[in-house]
PDB file of N, CA and C in Angstrom:
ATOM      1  N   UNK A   1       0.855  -1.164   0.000  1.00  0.00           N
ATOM      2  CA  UNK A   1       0.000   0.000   0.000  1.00  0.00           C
ATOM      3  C   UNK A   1       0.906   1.234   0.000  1.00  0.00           C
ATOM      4  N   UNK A   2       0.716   2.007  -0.934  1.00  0.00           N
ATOM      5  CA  UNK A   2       1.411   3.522  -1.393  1.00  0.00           C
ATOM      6  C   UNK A   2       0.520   4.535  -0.486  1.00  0.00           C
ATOM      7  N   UNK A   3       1.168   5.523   0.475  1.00  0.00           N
ATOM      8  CA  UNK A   3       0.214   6.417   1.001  1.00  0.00           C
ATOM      9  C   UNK A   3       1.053   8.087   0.740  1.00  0.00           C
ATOM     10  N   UNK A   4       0.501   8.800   0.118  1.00  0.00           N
ATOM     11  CA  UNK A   4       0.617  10.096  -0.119  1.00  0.00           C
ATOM     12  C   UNK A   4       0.070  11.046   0.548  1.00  0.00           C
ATOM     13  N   UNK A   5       0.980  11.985   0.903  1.00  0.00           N
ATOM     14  CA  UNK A   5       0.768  13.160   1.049  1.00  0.00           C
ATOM     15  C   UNK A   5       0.669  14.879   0.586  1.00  0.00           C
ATOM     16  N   UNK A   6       0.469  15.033  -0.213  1.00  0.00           N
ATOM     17  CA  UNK A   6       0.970  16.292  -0.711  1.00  0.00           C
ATOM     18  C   UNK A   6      -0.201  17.411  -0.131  1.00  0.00           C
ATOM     19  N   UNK A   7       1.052  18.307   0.381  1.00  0.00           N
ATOM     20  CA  UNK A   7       0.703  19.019   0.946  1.00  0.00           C
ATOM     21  C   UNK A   7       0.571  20.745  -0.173  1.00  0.00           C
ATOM     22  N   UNK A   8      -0.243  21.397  -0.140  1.00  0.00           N
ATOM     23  CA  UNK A   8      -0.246  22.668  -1.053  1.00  0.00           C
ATOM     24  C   UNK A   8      -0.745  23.764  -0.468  1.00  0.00           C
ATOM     25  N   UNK A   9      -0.196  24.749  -0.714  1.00  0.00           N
ATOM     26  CA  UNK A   9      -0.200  26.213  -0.011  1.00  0.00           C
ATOM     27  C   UNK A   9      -1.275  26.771  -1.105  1.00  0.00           C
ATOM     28  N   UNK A  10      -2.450  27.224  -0.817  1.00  0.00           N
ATOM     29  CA  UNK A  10      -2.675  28.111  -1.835  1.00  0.00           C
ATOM     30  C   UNK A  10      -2.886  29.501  -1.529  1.00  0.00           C
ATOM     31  N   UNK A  11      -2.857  30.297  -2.673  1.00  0.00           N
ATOM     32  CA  UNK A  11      -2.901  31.764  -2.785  1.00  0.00           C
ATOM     33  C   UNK A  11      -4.233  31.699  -2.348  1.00  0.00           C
ATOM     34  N   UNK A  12      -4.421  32.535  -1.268  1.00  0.00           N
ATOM     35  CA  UNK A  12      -5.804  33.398  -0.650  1.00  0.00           C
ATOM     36  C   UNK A  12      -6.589  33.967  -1.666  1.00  0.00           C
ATOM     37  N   UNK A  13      -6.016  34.387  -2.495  1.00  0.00           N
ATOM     38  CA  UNK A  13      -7.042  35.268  -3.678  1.00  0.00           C
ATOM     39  C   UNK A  13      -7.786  33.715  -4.726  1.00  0.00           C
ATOM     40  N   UNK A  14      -7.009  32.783  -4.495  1.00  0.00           N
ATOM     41  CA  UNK A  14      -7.479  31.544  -5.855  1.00  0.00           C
ATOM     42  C   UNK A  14      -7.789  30.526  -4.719  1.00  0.00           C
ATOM     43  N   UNK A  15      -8.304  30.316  -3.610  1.00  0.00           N
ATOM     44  CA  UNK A  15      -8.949  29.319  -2.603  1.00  0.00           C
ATOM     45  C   UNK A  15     -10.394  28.901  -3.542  1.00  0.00           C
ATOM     46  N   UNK A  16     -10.874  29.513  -3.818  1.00  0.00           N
ATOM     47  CA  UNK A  16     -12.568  29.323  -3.951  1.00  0.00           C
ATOM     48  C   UNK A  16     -12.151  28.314  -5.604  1.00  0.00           C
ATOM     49  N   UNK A  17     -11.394  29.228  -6.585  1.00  0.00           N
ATOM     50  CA  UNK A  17     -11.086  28.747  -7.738  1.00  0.00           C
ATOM     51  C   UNK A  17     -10.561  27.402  -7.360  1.00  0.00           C
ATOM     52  N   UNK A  18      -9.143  26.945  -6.485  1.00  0.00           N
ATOM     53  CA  UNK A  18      -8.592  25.956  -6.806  1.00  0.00           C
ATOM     54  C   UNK A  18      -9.568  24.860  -6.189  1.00  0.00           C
ATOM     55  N   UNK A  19     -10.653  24.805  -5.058  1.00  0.00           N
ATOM     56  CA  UNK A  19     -11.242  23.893  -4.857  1.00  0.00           C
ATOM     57  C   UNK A  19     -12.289  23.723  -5.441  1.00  0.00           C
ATOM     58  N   UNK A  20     -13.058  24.574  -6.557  1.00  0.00           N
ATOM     59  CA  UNK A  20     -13.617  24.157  -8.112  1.00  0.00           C
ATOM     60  C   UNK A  20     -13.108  23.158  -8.854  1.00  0.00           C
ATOM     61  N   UNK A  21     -11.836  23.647  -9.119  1.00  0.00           N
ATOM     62  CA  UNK A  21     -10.748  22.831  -9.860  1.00  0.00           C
ATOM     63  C   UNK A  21     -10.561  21.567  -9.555  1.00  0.00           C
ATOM     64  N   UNK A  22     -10.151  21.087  -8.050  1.00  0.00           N
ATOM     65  CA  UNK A  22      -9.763  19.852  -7.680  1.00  0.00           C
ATOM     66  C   UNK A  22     -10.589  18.696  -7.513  1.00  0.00           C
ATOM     67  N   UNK A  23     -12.094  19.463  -7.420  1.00  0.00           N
ATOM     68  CA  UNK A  23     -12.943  18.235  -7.375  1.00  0.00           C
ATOM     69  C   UNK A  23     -13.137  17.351  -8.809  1.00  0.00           C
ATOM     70  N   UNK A  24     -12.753  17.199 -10.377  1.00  0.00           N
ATOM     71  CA  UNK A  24     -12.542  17.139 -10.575  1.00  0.00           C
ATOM     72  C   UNK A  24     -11.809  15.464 -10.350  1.00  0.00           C
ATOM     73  N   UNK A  25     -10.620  16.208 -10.155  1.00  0.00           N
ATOM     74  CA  UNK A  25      -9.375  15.170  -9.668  1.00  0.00           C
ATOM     75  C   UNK A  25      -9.757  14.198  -8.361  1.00  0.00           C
ATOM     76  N   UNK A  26     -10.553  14.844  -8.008  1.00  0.00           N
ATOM     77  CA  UNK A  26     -10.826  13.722  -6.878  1.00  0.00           C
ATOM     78  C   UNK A  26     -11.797  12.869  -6.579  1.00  0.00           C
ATOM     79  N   UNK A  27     -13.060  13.278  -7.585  1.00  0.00           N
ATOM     80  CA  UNK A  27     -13.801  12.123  -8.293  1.00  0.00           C
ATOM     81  C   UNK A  27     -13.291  11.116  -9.329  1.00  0.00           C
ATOM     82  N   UNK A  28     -12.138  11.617  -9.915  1.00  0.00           N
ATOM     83  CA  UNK A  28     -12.351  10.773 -10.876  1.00  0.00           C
ATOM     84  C   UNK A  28     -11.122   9.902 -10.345  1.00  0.00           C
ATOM     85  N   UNK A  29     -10.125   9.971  -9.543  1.00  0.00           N
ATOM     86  CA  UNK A  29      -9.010   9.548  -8.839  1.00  0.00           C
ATOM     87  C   UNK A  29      -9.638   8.222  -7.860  1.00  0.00           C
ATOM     88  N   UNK A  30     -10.482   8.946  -6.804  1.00  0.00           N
ATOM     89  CA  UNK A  30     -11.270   7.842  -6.194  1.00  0.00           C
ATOM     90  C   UNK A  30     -12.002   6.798  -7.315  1.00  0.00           C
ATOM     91  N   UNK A  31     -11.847   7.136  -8.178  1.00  0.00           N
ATOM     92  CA  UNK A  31     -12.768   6.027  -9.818  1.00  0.00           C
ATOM     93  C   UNK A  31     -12.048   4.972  -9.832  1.00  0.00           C
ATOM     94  N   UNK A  32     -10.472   5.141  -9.942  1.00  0.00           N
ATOM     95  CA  UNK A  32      -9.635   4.475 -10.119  1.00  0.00           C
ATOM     96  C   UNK A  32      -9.253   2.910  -9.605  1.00  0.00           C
ATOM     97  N   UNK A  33      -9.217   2.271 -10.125  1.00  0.00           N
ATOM     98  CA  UNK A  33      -9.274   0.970  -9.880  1.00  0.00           C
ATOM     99  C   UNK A  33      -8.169   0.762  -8.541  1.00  0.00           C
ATOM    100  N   UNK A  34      -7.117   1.286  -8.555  1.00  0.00           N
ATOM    101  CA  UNK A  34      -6.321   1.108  -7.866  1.00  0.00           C
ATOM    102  C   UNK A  34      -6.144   1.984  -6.559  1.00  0.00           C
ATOM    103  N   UNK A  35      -7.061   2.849  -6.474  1.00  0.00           N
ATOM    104  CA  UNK A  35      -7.523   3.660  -5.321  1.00  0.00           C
ATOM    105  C   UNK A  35      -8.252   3.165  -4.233  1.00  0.00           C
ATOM    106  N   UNK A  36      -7.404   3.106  -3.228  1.00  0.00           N
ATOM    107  CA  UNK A  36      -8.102   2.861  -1.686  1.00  0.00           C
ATOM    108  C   UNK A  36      -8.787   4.521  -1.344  1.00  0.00           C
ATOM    109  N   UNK A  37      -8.063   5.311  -1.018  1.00  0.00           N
ATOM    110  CA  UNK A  37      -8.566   6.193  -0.516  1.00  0.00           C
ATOM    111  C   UNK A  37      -8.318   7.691  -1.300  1.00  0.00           C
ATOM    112  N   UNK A  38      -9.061   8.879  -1.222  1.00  0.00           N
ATOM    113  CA  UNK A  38      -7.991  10.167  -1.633  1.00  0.00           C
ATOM    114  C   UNK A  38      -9.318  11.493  -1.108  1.00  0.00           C
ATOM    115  N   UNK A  39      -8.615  12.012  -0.223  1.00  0.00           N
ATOM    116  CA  UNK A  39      -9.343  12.901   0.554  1.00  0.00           C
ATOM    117  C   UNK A  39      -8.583  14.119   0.812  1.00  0.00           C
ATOM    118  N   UNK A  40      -9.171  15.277   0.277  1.00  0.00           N
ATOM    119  CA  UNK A  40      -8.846  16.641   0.719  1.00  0.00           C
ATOM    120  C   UNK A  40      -8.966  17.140   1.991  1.00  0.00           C
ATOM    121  N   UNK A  41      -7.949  17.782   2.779  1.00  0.00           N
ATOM    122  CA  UNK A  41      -8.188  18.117   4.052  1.00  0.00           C
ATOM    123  C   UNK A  41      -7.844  19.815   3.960  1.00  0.00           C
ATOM    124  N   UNK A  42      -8.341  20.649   4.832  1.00  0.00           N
ATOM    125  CA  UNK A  42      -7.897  22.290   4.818  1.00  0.00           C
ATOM    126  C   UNK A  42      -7.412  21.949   6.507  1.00  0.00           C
ATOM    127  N   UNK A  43      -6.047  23.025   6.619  1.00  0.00           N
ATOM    128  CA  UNK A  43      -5.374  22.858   8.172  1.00  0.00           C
ATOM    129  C   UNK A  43      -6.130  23.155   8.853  1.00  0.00           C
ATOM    130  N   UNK A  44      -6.258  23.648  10.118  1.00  0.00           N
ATOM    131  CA  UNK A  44      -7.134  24.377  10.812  1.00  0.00           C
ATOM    132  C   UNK A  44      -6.173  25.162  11.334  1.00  0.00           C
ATOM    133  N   UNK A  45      -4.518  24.912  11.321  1.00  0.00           N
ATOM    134  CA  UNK A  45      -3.915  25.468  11.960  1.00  0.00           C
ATOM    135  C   UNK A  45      -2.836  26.568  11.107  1.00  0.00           C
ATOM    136  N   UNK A  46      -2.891  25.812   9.943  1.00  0.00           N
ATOM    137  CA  UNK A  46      -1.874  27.033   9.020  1.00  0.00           C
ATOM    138  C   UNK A  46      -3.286  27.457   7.667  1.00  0.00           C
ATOM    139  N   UNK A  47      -3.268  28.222   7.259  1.00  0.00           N
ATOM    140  CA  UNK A  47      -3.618  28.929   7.178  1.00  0.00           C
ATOM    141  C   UNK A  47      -3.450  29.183   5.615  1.00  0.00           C
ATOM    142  N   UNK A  48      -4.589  28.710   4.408  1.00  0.00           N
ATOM    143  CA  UNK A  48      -4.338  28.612   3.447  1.00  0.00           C
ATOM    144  C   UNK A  48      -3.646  27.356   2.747  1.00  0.00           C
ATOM    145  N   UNK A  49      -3.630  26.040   4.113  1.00  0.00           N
ATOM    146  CA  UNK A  49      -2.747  24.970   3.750  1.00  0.00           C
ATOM    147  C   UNK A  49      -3.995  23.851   3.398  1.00  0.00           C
ATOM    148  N   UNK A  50      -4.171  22.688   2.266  1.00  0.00           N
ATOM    149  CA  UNK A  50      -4.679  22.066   2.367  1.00  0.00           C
ATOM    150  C   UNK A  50      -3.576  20.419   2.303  1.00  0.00           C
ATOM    151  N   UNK A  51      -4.171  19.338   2.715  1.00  0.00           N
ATOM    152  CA  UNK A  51      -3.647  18.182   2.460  1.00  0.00           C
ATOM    153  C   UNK A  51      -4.084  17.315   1.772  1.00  0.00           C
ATOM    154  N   UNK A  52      -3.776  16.716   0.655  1.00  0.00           N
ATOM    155  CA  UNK A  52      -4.254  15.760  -0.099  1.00  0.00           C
ATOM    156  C   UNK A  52      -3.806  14.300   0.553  1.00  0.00           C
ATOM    157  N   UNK A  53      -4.852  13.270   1.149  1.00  0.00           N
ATOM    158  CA  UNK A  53      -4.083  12.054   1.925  1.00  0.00           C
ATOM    159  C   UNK A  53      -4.756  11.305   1.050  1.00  0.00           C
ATOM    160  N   UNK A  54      -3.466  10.581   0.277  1.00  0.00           N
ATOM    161  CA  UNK A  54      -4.409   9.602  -0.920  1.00  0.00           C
ATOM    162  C   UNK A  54      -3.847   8.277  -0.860  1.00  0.00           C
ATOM    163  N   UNK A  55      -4.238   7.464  -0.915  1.00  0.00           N
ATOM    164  CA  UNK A  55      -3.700   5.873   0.161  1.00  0.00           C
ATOM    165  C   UNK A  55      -4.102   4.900  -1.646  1.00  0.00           C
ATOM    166  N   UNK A  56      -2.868   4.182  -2.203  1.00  0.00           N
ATOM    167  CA  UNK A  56      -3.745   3.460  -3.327  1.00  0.00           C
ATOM    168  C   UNK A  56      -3.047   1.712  -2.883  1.00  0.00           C
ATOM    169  N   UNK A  57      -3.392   0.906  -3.671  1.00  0.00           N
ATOM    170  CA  UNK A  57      -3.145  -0.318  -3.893  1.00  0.00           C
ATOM    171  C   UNK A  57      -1.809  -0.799  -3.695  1.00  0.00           C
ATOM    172  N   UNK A  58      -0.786   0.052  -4.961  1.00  0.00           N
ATOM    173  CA  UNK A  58       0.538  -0.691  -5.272  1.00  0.00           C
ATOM    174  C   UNK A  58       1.306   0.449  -5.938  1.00  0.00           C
ATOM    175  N   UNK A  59       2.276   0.436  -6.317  1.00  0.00           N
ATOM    176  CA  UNK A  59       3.458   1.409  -6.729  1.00  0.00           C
ATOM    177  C   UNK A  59       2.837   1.685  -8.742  1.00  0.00           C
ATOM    178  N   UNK A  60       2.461   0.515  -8.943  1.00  0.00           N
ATOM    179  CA  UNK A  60       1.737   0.469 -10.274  1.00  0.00           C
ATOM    180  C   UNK A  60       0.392   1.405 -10.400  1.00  0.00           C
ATOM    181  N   UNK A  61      -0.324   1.796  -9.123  1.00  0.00           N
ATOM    182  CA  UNK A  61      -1.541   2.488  -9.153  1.00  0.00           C
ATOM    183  C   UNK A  61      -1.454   3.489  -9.276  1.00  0.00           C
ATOM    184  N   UNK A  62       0.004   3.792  -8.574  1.00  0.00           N
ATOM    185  CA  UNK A  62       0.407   5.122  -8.467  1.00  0.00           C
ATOM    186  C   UNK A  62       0.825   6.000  -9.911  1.00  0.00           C
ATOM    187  N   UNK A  63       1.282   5.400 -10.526  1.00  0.00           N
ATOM    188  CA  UNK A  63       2.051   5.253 -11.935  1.00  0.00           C
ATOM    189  C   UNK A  63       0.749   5.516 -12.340  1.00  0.00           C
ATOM    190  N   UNK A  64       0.109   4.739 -12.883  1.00  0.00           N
ATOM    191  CA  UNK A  64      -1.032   5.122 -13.371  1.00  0.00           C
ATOM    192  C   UNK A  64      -1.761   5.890 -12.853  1.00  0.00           C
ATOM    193  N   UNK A  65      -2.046   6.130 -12.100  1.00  0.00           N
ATOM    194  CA  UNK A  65      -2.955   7.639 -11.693  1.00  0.00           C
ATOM    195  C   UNK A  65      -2.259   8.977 -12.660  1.00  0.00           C
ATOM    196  N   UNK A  66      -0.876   8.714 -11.820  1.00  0.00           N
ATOM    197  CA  UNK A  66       0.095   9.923 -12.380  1.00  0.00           C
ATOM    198  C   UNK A  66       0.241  10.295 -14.030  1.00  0.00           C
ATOM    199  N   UNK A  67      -0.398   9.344 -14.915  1.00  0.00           N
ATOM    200  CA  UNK A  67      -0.382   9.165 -16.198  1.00  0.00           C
ATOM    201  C   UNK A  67      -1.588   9.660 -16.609  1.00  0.00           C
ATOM    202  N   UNK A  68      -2.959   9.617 -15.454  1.00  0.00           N
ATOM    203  CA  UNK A  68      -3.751   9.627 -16.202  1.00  0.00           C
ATOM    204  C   UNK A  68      -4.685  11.020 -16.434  1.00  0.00           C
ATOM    205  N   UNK A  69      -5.426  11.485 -17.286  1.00  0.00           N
ATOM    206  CA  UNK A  69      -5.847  12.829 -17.899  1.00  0.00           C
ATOM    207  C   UNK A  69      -5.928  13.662 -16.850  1.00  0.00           C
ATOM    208  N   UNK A  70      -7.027  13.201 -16.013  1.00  0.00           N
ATOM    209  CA  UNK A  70      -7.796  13.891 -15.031  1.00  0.00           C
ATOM    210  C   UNK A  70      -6.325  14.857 -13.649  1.00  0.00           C
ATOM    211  N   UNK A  71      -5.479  13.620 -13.524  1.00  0.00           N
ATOM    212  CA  UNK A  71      -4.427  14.098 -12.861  1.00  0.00           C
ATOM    213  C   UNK A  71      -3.124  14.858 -13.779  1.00  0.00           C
ATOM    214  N   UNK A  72      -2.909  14.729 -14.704  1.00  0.00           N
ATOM    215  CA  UNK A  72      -2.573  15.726 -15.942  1.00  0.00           C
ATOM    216  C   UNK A  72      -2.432  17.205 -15.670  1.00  0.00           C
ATOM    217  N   UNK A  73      -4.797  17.062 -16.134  1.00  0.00           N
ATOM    218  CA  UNK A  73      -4.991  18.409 -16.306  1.00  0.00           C
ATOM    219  C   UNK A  73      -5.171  19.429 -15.344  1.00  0.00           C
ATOM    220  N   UNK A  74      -5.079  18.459 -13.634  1.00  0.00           N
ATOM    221  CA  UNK A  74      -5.079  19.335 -13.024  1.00  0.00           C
ATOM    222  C   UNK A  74      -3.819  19.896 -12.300  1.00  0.00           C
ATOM    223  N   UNK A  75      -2.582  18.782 -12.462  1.00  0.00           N
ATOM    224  CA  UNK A  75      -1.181  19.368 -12.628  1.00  0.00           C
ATOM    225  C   UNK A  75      -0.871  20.780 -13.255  1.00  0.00           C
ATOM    226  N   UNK A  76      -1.210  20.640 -14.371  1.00  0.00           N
ATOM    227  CA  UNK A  76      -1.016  21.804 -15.076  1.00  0.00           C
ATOM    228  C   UNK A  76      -1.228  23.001 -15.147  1.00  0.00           C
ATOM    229  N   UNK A  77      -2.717  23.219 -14.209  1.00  0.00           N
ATOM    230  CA  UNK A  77      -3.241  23.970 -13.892  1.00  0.00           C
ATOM    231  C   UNK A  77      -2.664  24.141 -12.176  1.00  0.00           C
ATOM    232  N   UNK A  78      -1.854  23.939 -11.745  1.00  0.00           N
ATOM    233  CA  UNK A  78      -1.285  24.100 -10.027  1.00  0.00           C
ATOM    234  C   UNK A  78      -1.149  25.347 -10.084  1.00  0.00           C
ATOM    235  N   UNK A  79       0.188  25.305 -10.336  1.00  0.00           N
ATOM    236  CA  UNK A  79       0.334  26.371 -10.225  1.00  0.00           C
ATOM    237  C   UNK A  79      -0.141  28.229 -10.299  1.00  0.00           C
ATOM    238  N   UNK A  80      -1.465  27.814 -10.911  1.00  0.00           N
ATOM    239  CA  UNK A  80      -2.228  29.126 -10.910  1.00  0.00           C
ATOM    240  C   UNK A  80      -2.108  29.346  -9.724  1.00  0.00           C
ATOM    241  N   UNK A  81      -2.776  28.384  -8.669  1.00  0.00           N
ATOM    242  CA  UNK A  81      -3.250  28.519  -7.127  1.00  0.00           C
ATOM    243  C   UNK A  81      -2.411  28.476  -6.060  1.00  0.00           C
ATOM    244  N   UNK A  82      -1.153  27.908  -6.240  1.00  0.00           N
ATOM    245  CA  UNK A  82      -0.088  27.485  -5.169  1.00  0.00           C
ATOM    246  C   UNK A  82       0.675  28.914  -4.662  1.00  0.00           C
ATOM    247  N   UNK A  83       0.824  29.421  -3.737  1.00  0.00           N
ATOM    248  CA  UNK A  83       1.811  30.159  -3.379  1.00  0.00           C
ATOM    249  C   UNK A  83       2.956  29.921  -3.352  1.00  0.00           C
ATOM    250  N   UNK A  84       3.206  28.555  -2.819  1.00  0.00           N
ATOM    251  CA  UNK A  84       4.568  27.867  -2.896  1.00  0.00           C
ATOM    252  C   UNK A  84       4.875  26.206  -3.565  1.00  0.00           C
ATOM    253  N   UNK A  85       6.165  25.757  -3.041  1.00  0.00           N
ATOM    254  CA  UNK A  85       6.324  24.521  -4.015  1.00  0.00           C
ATOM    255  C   UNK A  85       5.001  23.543  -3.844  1.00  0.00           C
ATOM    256  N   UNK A  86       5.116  22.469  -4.118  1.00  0.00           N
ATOM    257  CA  UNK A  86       3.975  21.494  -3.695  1.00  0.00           C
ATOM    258  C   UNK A  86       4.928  20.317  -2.714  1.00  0.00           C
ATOM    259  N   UNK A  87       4.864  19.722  -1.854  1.00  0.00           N
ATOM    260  CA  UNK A  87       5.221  18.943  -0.625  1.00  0.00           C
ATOM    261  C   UNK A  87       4.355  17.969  -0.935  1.00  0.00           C
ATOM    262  N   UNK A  88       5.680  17.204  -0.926  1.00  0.00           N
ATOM    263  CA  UNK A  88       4.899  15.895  -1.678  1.00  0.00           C
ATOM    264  C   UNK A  88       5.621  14.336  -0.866  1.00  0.00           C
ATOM    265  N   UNK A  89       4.923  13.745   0.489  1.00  0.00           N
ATOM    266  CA  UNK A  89       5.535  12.792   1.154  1.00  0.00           C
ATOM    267  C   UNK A  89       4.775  11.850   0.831  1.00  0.00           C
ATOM    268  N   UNK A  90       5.518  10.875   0.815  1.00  0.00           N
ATOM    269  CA  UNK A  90       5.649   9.493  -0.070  1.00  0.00           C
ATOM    270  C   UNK A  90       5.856   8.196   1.763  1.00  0.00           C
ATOM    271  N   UNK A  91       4.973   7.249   1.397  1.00  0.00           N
ATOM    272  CA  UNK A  91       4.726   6.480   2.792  1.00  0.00           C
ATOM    273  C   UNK A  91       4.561   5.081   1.833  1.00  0.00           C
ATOM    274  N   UNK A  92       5.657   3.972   2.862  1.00  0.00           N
ATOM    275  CA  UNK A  92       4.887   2.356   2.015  1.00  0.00           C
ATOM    276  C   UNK A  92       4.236   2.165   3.551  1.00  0.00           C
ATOM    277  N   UNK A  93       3.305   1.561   3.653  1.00  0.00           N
ATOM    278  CA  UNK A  93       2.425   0.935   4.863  1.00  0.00           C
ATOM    279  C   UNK A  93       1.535  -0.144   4.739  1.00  0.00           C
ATOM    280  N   UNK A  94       1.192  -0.682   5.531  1.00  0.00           N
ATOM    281  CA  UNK A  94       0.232  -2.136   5.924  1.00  0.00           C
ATOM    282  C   UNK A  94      -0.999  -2.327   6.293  1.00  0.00           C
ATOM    283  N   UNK A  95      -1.801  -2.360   6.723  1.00  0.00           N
ATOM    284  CA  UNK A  95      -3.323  -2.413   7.477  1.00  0.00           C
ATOM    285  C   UNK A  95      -2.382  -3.165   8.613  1.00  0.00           C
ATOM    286  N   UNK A  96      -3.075  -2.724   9.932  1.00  0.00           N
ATOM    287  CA  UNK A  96      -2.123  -3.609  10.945  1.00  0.00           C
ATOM    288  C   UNK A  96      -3.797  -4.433  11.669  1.00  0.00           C
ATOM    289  N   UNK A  97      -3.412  -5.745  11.790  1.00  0.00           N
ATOM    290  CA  UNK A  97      -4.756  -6.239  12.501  1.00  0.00           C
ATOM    291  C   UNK A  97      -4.537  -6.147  13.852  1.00  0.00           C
ATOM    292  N   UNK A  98      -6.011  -5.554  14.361  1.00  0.00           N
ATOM    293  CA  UNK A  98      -6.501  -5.249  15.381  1.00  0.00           C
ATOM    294  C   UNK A  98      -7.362  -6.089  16.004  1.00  0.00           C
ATOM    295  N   UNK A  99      -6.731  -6.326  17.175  1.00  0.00           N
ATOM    296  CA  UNK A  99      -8.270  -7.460  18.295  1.00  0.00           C
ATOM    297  C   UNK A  99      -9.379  -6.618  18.865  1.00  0.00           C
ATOM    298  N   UNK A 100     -10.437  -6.870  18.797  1.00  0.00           N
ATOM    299  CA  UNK A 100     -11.224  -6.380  19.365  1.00  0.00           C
ATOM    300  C   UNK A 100     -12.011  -7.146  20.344  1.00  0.00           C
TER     301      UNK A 100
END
């Protein structure tokens, strides 16, 4: 299991625009065969920060996501909205079983 983080700063003036934009990417991402999870978060604590936590299958899902249109076209379009770089942490992880 591949778990991502990317983290993105956006410009205060393009907030309303870039989360137009991303939904988009995050319907059609969650579509993806190889998608466990992919959820937008806003900080509560910084300020203009959102987190993308997107959890997929295998290193191959990932690849393919990264190939595919929807994540493309909204690459391309980042940078309108970003104030700064994009932060991008990379996690391999397990489901750990739990007794209940």
């Amino acid at each position: 299991m591949i778990i991502i983080h990317a983290t993105m700063q956006v410009n205060p003036e393009k907030t309303e625009t870039f989360l137009q934009e991303i939904q988009p990417l995050i319907e059609a991402s969650r579509a993806e065969a190889g998608n466990i999870s992919y959820n937008l978060y806003q900080s509560a604590e910084k300020e203009n920060t959102f987190l993308m936590a997107e959890v997929w299958k295998s290193p191959d899902a990932v690849a393919s996501h990264n190939q595919s249109d929807h994540f493309k076209a909204f690459t391309a379009k980042a940078q309108e909205f970003l104030s700064a770089p994009l932060k991008v942490d990379l996690y391999q992880g397990e489901p750990l079983q739990t007794s209940r």
